[in-house]
Protein backbone atom coordinates (compact mmCIF):
# COMPACT_ATOMS: atom_id res chain seq x y z
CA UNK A 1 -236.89 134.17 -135.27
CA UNK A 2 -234.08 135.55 -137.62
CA UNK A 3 -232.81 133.90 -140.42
CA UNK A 4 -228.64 134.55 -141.75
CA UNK A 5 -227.62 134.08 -145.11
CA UNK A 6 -224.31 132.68 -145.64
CA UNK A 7 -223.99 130.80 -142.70
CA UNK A 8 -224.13 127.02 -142.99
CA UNK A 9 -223.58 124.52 -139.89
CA UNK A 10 -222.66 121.99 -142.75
CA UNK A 11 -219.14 123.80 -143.28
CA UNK A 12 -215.70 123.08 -141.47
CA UNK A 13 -214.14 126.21 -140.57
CA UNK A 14 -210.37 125.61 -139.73
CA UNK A 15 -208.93 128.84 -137.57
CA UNK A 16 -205.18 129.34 -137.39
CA UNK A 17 -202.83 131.57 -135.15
CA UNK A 18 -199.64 133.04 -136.55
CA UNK A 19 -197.01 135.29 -134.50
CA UNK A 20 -195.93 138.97 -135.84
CA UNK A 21 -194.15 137.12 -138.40
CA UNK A 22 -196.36 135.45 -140.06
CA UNK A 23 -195.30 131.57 -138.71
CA UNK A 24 -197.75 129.52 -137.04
CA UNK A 25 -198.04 129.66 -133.34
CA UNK A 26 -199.46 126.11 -133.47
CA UNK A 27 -197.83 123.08 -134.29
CA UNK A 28 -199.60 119.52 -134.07
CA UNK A 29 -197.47 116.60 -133.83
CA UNK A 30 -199.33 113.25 -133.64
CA UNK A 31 -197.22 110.37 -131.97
CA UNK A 32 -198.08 106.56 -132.38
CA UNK A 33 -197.00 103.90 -129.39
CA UNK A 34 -194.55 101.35 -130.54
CA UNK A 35 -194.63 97.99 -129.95
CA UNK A 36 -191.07 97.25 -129.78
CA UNK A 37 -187.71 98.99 -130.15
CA UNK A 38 -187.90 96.56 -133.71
CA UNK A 39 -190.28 99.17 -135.15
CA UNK A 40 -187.21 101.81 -134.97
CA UNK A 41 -184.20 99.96 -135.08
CA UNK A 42 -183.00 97.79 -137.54
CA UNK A 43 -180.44 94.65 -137.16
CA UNK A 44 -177.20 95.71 -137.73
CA UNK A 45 -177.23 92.53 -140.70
CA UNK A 46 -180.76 94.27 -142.48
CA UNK A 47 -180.47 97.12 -144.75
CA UNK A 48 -182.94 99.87 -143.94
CA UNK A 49 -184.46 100.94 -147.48
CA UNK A 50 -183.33 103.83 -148.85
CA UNK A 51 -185.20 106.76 -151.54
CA UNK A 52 -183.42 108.03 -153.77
CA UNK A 53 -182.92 111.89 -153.14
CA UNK A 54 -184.10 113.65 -156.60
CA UNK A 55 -181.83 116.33 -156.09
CA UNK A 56 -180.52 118.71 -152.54
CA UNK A 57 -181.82 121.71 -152.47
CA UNK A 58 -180.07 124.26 -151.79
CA UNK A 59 -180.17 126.79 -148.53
CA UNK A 60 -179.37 129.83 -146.97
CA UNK A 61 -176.78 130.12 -144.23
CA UNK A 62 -175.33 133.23 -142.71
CA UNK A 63 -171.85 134.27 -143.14
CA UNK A 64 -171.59 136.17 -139.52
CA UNK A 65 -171.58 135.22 -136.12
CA UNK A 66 -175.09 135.96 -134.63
CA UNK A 67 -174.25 139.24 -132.88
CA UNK A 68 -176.48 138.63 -129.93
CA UNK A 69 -174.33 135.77 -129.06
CA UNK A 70 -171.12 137.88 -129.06
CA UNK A 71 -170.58 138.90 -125.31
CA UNK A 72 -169.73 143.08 -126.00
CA UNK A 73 -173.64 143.09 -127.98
CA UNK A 74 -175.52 145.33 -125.53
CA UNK A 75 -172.48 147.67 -125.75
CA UNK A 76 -172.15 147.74 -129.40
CA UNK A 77 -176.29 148.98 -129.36
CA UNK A 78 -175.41 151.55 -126.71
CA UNK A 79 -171.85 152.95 -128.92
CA UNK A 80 -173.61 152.56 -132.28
CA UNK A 81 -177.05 153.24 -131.05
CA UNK A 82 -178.03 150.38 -133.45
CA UNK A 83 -177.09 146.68 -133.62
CA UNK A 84 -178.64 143.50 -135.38
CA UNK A 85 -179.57 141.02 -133.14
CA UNK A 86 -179.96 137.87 -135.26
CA UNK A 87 -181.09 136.44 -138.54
CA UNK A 88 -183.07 133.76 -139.55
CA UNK A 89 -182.99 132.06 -143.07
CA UNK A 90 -186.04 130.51 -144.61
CA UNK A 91 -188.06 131.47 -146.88
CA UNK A 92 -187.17 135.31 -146.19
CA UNK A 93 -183.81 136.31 -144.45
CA UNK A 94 -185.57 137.83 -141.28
CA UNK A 95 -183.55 139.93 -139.37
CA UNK A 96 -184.24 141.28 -135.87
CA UNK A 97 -182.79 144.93 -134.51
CA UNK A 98 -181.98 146.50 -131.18
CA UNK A 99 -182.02 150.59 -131.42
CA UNK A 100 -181.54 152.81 -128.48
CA UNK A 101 -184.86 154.42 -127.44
CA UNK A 102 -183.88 157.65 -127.95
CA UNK A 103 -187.27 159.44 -129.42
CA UNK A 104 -190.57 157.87 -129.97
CA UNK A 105 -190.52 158.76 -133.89
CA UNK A 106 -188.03 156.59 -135.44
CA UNK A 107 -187.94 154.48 -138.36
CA UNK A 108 -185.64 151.36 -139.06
CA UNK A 109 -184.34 150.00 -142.53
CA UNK A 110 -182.75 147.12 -144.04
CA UNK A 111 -180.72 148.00 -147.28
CA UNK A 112 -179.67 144.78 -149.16
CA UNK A 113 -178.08 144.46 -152.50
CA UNK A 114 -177.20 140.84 -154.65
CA UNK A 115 -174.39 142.61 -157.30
CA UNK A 116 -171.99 144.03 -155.24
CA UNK A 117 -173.72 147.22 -154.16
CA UNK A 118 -174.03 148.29 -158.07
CA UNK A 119 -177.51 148.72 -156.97
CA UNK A 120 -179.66 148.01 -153.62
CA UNK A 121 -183.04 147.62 -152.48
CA UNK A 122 -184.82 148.92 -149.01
CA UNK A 123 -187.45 147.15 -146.75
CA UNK A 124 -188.48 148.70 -143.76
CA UNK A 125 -189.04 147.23 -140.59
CA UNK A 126 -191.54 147.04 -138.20
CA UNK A 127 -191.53 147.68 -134.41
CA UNK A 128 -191.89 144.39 -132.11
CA UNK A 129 -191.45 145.44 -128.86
CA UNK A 130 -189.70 147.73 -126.13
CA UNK A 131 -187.57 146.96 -123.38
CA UNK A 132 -188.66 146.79 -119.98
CA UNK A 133 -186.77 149.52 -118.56
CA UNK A 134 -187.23 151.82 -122.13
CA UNK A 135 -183.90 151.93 -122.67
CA UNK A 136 -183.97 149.55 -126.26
CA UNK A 137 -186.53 149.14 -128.74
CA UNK A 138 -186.41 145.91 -131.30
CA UNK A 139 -187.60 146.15 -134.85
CA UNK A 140 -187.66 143.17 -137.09
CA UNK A 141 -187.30 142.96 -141.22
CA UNK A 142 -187.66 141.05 -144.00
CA UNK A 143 -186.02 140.11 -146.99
CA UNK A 144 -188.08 138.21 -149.75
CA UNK A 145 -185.94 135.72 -151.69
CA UNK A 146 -187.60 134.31 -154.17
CA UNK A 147 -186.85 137.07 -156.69
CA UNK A 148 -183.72 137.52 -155.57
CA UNK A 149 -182.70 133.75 -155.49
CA UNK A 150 -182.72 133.66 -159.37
CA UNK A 151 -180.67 136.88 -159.28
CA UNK A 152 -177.87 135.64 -157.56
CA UNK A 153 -176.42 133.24 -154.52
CA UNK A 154 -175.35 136.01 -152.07
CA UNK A 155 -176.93 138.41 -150.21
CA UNK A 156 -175.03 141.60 -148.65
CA UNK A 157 -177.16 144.36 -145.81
CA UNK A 158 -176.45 146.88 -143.97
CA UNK A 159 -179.15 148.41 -141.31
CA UNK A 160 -179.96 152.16 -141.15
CA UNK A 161 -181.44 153.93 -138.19
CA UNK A 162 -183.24 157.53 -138.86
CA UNK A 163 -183.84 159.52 -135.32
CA UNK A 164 -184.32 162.94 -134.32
CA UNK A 165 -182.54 163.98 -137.64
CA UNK A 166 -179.76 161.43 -137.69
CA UNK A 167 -178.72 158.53 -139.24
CA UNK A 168 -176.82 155.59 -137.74
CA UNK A 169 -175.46 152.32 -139.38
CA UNK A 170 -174.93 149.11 -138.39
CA UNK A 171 -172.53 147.61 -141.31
CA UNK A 172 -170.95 144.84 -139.39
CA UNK A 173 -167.39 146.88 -138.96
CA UNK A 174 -167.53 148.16 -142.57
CA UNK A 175 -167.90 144.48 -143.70
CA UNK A 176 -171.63 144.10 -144.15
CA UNK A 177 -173.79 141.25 -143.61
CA UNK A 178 -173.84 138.20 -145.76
CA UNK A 179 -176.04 135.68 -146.44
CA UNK A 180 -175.09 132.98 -148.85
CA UNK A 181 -177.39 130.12 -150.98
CA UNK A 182 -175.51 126.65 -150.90
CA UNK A 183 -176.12 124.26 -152.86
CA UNK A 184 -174.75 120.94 -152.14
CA UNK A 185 -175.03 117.61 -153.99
């Protein structure tokens, strides 16, 4: 019989799942029977008690139309050879790319400045998946914000494709992308 050190059936072990991204794949959402509609509606005559808010916090919102919703998107990745799809604002600004799949080696990158341009920052980004006819490869990025939230409330990018020796731009029409921090309250 074999004996393992550090292994102890008296330990919880908790497993999680995340996506490519990092956010959890699982969510758990537990949901109680009521016994009447009383429990979530109150008489128009009763005041429902209210906590005070401490302050809002403030959040990120876009300053662009998602270009995946615009209707002439796959053409602007087939003129441009790059486009961004969409961006989402949490924690991060995370961005996601369609390129042309013009070459296998190709690299994607996300250049961002908070002053203006008087001085930028790169992030690369990483390769999520390939279209099923090959035509269209999309990339995704990230932006961390925390350091940059304390910098300054708005943040400007531009996307830069590198293949087969040449460089393409997707700068929103030579108006960048913007993503501003609101604060309301």
């Amino acid at each position: 019989m074999k004996h393992f050190t550090g292994f102890s059936m008296g330990k919880k072990k908790r497993v999680t799942f995340a996506d490519l991204l990092g956010f959890s794949l699982v969510n758990v959402v537990e949901i109680s029977p009521r016994n009447s509609l009383t429990d979530i509606c109150f008489p128009q005559d009763h005041k429902a008690p209210v906590k005070p808010i401490a302050a809002h916090r403030p959040y990120l919102t876009s300053l662009f139309e998602q270009p995946v919703q615009k209707d002439d998107f796959l053409e602007r990745v087939t003129r441009q050879y790059i486009c961004l799809e969409s961006v989402v604002c949490d924690k991060a600004i995370i961005g996601f790319v369609r390129v042309l799949n013009i070459a296998y080696k190709k690299e994607v990158v996300v250049r961002y400045t908070v002053d203006g341009w008087k001085t930028f920052r790169e992030e690369s980004a990483e390769h999520l998946s390939i279209s099923s006819d090959g035509t269209m490869d999309t990339f995704f990025f990230r932006i961390p914000l925390l350091s940059l939230l304390k910098e300054a409330s708005n943040v400007e990018f531009a996307i830069r494709y590198n293949v087969r020796g040449r460089v393409y731009w997707d700068n929103n029409a030579f108006k960048n992308y913007s993503v501003c921090l609101v604060s309301e309250g």
